[in-house]
Protein backbone atom coordinates (compact mmCIF):
# COMPACT_ATOMS: atom_id res chain seq x y z
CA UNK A 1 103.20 182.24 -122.59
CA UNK A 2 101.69 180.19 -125.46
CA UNK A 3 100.20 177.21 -122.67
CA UNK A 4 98.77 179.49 -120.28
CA UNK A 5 97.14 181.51 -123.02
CA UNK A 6 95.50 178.55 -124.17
CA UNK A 7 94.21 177.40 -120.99
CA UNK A 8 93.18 180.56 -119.81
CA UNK A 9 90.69 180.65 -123.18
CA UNK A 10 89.66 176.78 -122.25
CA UNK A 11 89.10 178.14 -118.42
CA UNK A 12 86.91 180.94 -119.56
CA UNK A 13 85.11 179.03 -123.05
CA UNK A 14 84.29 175.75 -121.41
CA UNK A 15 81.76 177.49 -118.63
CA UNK A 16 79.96 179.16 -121.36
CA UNK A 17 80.20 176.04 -123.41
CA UNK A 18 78.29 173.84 -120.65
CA UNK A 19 75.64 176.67 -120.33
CA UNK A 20 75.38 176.72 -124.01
CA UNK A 21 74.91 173.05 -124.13
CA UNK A 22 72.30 173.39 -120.66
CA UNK A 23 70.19 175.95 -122.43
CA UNK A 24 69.93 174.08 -125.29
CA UNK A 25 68.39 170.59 -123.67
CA UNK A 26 65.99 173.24 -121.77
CA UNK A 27 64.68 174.37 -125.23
CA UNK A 28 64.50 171.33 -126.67
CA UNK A 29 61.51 169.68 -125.10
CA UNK A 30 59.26 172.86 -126.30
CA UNK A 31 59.94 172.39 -129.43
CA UNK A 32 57.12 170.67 -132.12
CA UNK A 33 58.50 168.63 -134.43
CA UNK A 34 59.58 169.71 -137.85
CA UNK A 35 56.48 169.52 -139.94
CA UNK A 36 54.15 169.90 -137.18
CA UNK A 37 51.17 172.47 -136.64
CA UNK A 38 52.48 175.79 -136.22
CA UNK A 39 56.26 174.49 -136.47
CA UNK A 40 56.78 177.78 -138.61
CA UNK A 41 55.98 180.10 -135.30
CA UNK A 42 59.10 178.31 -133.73
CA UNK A 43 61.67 179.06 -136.10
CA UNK A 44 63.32 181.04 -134.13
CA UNK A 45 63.43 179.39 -130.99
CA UNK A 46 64.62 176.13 -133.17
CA UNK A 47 67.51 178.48 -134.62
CA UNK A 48 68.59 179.27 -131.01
CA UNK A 49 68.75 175.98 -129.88
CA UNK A 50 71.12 175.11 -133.05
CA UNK A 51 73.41 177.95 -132.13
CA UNK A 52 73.55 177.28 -128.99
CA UNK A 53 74.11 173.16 -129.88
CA UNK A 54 77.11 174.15 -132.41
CA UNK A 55 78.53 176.27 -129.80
CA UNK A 56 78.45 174.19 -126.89
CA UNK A 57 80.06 171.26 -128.55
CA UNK A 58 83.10 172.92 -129.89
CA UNK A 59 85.02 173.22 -127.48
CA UNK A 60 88.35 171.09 -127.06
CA UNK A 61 88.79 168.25 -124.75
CA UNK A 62 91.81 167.12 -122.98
CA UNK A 63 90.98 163.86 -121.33
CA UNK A 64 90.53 160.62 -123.18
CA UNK A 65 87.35 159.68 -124.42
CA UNK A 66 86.06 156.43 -123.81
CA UNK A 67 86.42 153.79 -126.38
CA UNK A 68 83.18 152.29 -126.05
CA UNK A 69 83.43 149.52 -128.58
CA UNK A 70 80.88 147.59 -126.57
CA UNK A 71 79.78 144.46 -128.19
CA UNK A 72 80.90 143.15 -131.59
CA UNK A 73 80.22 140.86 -134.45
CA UNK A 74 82.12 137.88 -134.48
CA UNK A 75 80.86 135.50 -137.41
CA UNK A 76 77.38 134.08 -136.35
CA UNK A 77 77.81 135.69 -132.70
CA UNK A 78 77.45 138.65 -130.82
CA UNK A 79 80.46 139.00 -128.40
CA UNK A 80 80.92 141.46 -125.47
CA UNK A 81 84.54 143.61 -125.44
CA UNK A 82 86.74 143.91 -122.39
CA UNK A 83 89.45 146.66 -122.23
CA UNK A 84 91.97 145.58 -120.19
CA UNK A 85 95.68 146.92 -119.67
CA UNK A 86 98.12 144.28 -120.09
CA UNK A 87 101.23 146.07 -119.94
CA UNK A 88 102.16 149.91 -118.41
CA UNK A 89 104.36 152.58 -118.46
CA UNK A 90 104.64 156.08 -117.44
CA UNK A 91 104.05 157.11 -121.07
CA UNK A 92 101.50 154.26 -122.79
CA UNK A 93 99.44 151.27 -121.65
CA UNK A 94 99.69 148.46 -123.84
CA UNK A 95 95.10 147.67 -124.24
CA UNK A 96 93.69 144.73 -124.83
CA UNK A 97 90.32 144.47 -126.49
CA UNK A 98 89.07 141.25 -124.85
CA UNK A 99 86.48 138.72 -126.67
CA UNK A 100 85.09 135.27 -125.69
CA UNK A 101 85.60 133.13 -128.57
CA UNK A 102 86.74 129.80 -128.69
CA UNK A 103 89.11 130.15 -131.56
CA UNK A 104 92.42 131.47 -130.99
CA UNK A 105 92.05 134.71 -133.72
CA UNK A 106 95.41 136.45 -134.67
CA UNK A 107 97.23 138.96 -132.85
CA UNK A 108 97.73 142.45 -134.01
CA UNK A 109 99.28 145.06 -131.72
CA UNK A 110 98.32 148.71 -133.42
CA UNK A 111 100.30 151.50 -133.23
CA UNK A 112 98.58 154.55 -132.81
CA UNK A 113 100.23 157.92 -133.56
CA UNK A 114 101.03 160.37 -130.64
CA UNK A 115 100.19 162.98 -133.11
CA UNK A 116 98.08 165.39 -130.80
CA UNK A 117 94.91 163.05 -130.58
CA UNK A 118 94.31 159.96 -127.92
CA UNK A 119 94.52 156.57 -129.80
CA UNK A 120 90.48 156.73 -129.65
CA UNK A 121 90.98 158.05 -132.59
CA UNK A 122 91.23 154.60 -133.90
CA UNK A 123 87.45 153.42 -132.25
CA UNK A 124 86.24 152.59 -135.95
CA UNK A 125 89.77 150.68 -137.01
CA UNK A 126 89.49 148.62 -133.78
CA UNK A 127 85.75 147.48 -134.35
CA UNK A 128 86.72 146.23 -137.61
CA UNK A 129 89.82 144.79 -137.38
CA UNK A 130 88.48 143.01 -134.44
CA UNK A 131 86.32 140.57 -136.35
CA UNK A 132 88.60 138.42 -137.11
CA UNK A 133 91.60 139.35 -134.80
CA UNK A 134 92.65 139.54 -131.01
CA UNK A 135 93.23 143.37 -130.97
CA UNK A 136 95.59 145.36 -129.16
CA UNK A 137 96.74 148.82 -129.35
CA UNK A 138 99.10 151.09 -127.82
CA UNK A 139 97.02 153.84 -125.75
CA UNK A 140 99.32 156.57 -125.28
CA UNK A 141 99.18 158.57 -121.64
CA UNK A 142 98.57 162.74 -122.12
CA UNK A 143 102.02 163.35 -121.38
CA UNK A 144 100.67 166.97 -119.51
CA UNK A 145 99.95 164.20 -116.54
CA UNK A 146 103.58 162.33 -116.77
CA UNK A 147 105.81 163.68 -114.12
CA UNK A 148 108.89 165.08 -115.22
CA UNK A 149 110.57 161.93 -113.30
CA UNK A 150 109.74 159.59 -115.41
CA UNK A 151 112.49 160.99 -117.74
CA UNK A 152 112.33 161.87 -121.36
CA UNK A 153 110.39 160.54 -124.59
CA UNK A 154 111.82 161.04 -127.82
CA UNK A 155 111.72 158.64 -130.75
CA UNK A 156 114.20 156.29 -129.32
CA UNK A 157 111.81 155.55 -126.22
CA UNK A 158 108.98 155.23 -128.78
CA UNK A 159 110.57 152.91 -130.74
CA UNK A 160 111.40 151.13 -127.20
CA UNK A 161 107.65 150.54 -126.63
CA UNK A 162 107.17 148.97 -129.78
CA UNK A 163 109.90 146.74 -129.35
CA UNK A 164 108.59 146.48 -125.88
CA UNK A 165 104.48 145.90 -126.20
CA UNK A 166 105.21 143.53 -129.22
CA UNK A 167 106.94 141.38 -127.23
CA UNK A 168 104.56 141.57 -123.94
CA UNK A 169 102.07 140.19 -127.15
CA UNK A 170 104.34 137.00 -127.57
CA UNK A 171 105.74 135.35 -130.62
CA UNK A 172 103.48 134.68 -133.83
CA UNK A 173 101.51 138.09 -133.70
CA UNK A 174 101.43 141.13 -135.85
CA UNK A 175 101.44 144.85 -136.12
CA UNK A 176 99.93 147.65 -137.57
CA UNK A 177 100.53 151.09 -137.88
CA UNK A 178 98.73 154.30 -138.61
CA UNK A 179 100.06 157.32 -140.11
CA UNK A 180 103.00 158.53 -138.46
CA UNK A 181 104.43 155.56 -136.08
CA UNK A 182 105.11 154.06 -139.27
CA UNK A 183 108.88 155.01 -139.14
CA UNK A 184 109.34 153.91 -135.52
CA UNK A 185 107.22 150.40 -136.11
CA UNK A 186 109.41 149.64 -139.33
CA UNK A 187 112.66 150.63 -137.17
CA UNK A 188 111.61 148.40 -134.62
CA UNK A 189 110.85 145.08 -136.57
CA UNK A 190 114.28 145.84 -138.31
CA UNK A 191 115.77 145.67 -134.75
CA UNK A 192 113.96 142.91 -133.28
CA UNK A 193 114.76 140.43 -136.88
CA UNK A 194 118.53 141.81 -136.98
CA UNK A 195 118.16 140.27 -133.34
CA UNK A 196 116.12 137.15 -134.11
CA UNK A 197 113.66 138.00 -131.64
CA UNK A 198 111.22 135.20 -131.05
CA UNK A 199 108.39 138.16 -130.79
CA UNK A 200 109.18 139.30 -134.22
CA UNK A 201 105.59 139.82 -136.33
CA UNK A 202 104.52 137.72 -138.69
CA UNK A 203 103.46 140.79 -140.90
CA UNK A 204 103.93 144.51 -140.73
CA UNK A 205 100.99 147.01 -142.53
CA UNK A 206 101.78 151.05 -142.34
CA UNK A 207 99.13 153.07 -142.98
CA UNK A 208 99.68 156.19 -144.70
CA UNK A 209 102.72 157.11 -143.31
CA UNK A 210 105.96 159.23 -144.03
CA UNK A 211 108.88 156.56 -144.51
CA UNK A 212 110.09 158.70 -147.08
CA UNK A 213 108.60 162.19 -147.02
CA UNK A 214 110.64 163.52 -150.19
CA UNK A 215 107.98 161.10 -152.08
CA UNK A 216 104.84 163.85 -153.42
CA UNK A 217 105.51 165.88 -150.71
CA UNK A 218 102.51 167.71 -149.20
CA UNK A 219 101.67 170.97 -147.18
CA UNK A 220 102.81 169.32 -143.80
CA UNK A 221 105.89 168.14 -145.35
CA UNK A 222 106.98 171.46 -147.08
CA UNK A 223 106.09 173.33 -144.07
CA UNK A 224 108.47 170.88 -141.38
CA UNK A 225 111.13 172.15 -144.54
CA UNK A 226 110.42 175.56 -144.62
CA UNK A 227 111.99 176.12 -141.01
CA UNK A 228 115.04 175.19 -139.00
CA UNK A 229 114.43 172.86 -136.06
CA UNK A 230 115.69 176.46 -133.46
CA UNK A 231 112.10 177.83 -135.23
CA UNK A 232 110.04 174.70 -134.33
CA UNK A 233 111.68 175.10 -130.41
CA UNK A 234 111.02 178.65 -130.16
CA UNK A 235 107.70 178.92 -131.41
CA UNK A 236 105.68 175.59 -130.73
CA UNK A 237 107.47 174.38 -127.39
CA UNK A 238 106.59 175.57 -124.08
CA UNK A 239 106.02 174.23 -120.59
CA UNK A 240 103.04 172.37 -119.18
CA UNK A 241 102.10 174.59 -115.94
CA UNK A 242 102.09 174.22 -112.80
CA UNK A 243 98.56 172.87 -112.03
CA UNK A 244 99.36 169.48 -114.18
CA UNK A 245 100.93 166.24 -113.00
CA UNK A 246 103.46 166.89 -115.75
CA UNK A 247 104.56 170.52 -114.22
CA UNK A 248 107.98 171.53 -115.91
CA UNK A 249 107.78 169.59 -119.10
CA UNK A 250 108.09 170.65 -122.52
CA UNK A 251 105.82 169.89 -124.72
CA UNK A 252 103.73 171.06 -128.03
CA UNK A 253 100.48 171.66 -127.23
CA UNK A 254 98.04 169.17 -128.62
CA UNK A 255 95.42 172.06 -128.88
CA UNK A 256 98.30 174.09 -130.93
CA UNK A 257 98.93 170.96 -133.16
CA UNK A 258 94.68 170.80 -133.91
CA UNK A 259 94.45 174.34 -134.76
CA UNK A 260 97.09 173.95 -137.51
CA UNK A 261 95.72 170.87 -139.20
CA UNK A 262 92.33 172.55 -139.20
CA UNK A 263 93.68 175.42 -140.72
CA UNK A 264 95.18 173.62 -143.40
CA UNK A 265 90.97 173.05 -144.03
CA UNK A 266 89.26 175.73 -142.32
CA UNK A 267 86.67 175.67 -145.19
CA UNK A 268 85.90 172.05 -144.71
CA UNK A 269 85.45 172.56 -141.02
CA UNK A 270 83.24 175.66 -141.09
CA UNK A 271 80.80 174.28 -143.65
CA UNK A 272 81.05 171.15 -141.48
CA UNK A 273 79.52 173.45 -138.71
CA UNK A 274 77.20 175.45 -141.11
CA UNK A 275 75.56 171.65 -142.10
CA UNK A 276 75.29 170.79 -138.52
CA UNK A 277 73.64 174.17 -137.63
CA UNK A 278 70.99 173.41 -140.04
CA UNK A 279 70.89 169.34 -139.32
CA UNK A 280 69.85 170.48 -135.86
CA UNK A 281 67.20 173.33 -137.22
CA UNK A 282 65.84 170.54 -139.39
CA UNK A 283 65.47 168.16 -136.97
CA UNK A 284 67.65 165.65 -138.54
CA UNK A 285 69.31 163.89 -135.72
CA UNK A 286 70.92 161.30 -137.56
CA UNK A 287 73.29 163.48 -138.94
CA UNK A 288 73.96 165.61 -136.17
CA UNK A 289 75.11 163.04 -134.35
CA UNK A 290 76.72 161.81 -136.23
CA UNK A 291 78.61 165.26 -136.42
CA UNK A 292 79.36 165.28 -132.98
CA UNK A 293 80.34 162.06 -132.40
CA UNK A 294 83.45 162.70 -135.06
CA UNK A 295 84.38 166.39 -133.42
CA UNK A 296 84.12 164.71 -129.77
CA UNK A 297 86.91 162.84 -131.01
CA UNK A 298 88.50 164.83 -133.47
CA UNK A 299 88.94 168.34 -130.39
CA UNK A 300 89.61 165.51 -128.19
CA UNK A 301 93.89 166.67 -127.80
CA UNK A 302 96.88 165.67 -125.87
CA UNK A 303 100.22 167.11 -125.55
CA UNK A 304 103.18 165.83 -127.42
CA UNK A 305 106.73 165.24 -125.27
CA UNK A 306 109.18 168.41 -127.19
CA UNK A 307 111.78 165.56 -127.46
CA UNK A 308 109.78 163.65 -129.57
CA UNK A 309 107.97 166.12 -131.73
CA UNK A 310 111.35 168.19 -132.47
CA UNK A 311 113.21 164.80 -133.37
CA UNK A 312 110.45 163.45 -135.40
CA UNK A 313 110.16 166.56 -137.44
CA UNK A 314 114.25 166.65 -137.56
CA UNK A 315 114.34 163.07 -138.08
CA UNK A 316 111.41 162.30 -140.14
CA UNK A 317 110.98 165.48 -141.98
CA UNK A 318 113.83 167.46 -142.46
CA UNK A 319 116.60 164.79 -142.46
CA UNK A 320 115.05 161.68 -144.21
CA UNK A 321 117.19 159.61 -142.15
CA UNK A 322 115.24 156.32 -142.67
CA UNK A 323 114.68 156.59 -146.31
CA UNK A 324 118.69 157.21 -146.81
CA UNK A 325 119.72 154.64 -144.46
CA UNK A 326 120.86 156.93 -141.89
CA UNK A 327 118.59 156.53 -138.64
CA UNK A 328 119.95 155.16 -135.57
CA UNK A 329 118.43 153.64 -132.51
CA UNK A 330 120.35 154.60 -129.28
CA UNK A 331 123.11 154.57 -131.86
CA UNK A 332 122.42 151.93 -133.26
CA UNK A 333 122.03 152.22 -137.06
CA UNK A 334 118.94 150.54 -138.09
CA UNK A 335 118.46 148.08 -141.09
CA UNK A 336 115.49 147.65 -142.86
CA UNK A 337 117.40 144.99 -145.14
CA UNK A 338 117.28 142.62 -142.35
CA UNK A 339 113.59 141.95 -142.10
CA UNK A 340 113.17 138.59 -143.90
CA UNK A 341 110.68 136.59 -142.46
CA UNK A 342 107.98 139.27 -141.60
CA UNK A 343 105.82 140.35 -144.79
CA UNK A 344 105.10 144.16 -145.42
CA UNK A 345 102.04 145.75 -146.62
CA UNK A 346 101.83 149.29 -147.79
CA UNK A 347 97.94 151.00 -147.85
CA UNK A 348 98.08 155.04 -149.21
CA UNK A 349 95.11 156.68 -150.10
CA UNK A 350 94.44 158.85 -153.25
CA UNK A 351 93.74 162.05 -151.90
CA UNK A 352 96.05 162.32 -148.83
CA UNK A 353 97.09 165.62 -148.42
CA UNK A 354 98.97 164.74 -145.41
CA UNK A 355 100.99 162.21 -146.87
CA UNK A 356 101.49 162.04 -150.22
CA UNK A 357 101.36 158.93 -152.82
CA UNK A 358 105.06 156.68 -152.51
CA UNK A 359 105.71 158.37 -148.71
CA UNK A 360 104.33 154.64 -147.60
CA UNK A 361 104.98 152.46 -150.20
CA UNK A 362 108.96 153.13 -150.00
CA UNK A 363 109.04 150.99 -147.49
CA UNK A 364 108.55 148.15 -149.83
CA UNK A 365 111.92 148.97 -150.87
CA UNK A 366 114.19 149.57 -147.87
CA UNK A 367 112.17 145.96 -147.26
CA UNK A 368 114.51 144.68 -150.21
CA UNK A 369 115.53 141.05 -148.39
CA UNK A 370 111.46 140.74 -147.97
CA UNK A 371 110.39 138.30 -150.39
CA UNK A 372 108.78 140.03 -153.35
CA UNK A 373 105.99 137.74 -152.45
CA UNK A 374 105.70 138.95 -148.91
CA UNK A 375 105.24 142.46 -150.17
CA UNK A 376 102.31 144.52 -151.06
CA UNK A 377 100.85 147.51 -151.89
CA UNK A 378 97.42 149.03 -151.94
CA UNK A 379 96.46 152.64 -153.55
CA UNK A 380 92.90 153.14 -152.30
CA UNK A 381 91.00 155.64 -154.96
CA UNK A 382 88.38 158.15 -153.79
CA UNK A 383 90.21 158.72 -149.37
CA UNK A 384 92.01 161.33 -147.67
CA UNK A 385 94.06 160.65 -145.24
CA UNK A 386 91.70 159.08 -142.88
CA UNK A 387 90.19 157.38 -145.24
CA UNK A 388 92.68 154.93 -145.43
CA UNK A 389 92.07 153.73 -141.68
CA UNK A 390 88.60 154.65 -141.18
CA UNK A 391 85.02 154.92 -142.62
CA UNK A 392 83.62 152.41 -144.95
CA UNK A 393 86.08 152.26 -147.97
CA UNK A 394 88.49 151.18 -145.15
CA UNK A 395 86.01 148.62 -144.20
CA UNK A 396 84.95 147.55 -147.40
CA UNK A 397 87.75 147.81 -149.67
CA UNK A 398 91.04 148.09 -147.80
CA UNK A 399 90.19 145.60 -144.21
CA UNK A 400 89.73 143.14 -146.58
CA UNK A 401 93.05 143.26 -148.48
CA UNK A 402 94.83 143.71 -144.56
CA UNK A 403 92.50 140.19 -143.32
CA UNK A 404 93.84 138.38 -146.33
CA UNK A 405 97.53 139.58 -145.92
CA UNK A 406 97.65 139.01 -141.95
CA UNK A 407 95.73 135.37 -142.41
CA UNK A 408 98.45 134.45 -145.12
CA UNK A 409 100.84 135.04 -143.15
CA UNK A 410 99.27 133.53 -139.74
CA UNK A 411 101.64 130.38 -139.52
């Protein structure tokens, strides 16, 4: 009952939502602006509009926003962006952010997590990374709107589309993680250098994420402890309904997965809505839209595929498998020892409290036939968790360290 509950609420909120949002462009043009002769006689109609703003805008969203990257600064030039799919399956296209520039830049294929947001989430790590790199990323598919016939996804199949979109890149590129594919990324260059594949990158960066979650662990990580995997099934797993493409499946509910993480800091997101009330009673549009633009993305949700939510937390989180040498790929065990030739860079931030400080940078170890050389590690002060992949310290302290360890390593 937990996915038709939750739809049922969206069916009846998002109506209301879209009259809230109505009502409040109606208001709008009557009101003075702030500062203006008899400004004070409006305060009340200004407050209305603001309630009516927050409210409309909070609702979730469950199809993929656009990326809109647009145009982008490359050197002395202003250069137009292309999105085009270069490679498709039922569960992820393989996006390529397409620039004309006459140099050949390098290739980095991100990983983006399937963590209960679309890859979107990553707008502000593309525009930056793409600078000075041809950009790809893996843009995974709502899996409410894959039909149960095209099979399962669990971490093995995830760990297949790495192997898989790395390759449709070609030889002499390079990949980057954030956050949670970190563990299938590092499994998947150990497989593809144990095979000497000739797509094998160049360099590997993970972004704050859990190759070895005993490391500081944090609220996430003690609560995927506190519970056996038959509590996880029971109580987060249920099937998409009937009206979706993806009838039958099991999956947990990317609107269930967004309500615990902002949980975890209701108090940051209500006085995030309390400031935005009063940006929009103020007049200060700046900042309100700049609000909205990060909660369009962040209630932006997709479903996760049960398989590979209950083995990741299993897997990942309960069992350590990686960090003790114990995971297996379609049973084959996988070797971190036998990347060589591809250099590793760890990035954590300071104040993750998703993953803790080491969780990342153990990777460096398992790396051990890595040349010490071809390994490094950056502790960004001051950033959460997103932090480390987005905002400006990402662009102004950490891009730069990632630029100089990709370009090193470019061939």
């Amino acid at each position: 009952m937990i996915y038709p509950t939750l739809q049922t609420s969206q069916d009846i909120l998002s109506p209301m939502r879209m009259m809230a949002r109505q009502m409040g462009g109606l208001i709008a043009p009557w009101m003075p602006a702030p500062g203006a002769p008899h400004d004070m006689l409006f305060g009340g109609l200004r407050a209305l509009r603001a309630s009516l703003e927050v409210f409309g805008h909070a609702g979730l969203l469950t199809r993929r926003p656009d990326y809109g990257i647009g145009a982008i600064r490359v050197g002395n030039r202003t250069v137009e962006v292309e999105e085009v799919a270069v490679a498709r399956t039922p569960f992820a296209s393989l996006l390529h952010f397409r620039k004309d520039v006459a140099t050949p830049l390098p290739r980095v294929l991100v990983v983006a997590p399937m963590s209960g947001h679309f890859a979107t989430l990553l707008r502000g790590t593309i525009q930056v990374l793409l600078q000075d790199h041809d950009v790809y990323i893996t843009d995974w598919h709502n899996i409410r709107d894959v039909p149960a016939s095209a099979g399962r996804f669990g971490l093995d199949e995830f760990i297949d589309h790495v192997m898989h979109f790395q390759e449709a890149i070609g030889p002499g590129g390079h990949v980057l993680a954030v956050c949670q594919p970190v563990v299938a990324v590092l499994a998947a260059v150990a497989l593809m250098a144990e095979d000497r594949h000739p797509a094998s990158p160049r360099s590997m960066t993970l972004l704050a994420g859990p190759i070895d979650a005993r490391q500081h662990p944090t609220e996430v990580n003690r609560l995927a402890e506190s519970r056996d995997i038959g509590w996880f099934k029971s109580n987060l797993i249920c099937s998409v309904p009937w009206r979706y493409q993806g009838a039958g499946r099991r999956v947990y509910p990317g609107a269930l997965q967004l309500s615990a993480f902002m949980s975890m800091n209701l108090g940051r997101h209500m006085k995030a809505h309390h400031e935005q009330f009063w940006s929009l009673f103020d007049g200060n549009t700046a900042k309100s839209e700049q609000h909205r633009r990060f909660y369009d993305e962040y209630l932006s949700v997709m479903d996760l595929p049960a398989e590979f939510f209950l083995e990741t937390v299993k897997t990942v989180f309960q069992d350590h498998a990686l960090a003790r040498g114990e995971l297996t790929w379609r049973g084959r065990p996988v070797r971190p020892e036998a990347i060589r030739r591809t250099a590793v860079m760890a990035v954590e931030g300071e104040k993750d409290d998703i993953c803790g400080i080491g969780q990342t940078m153990a990777a460096l170890d398992l790396c051990r036939s890595v040349p010490v050389t071809m390994r490094r590690y950056h502790l960004q002060t001051g950033v959460g968790h997103y932090g480390v992949f987005s905002g400006r310290r990402f662009a102004q302290a950490i891009y730069p360290r990632i630029r100089e360890m990709i370009q090193a390593h470019q061939g």
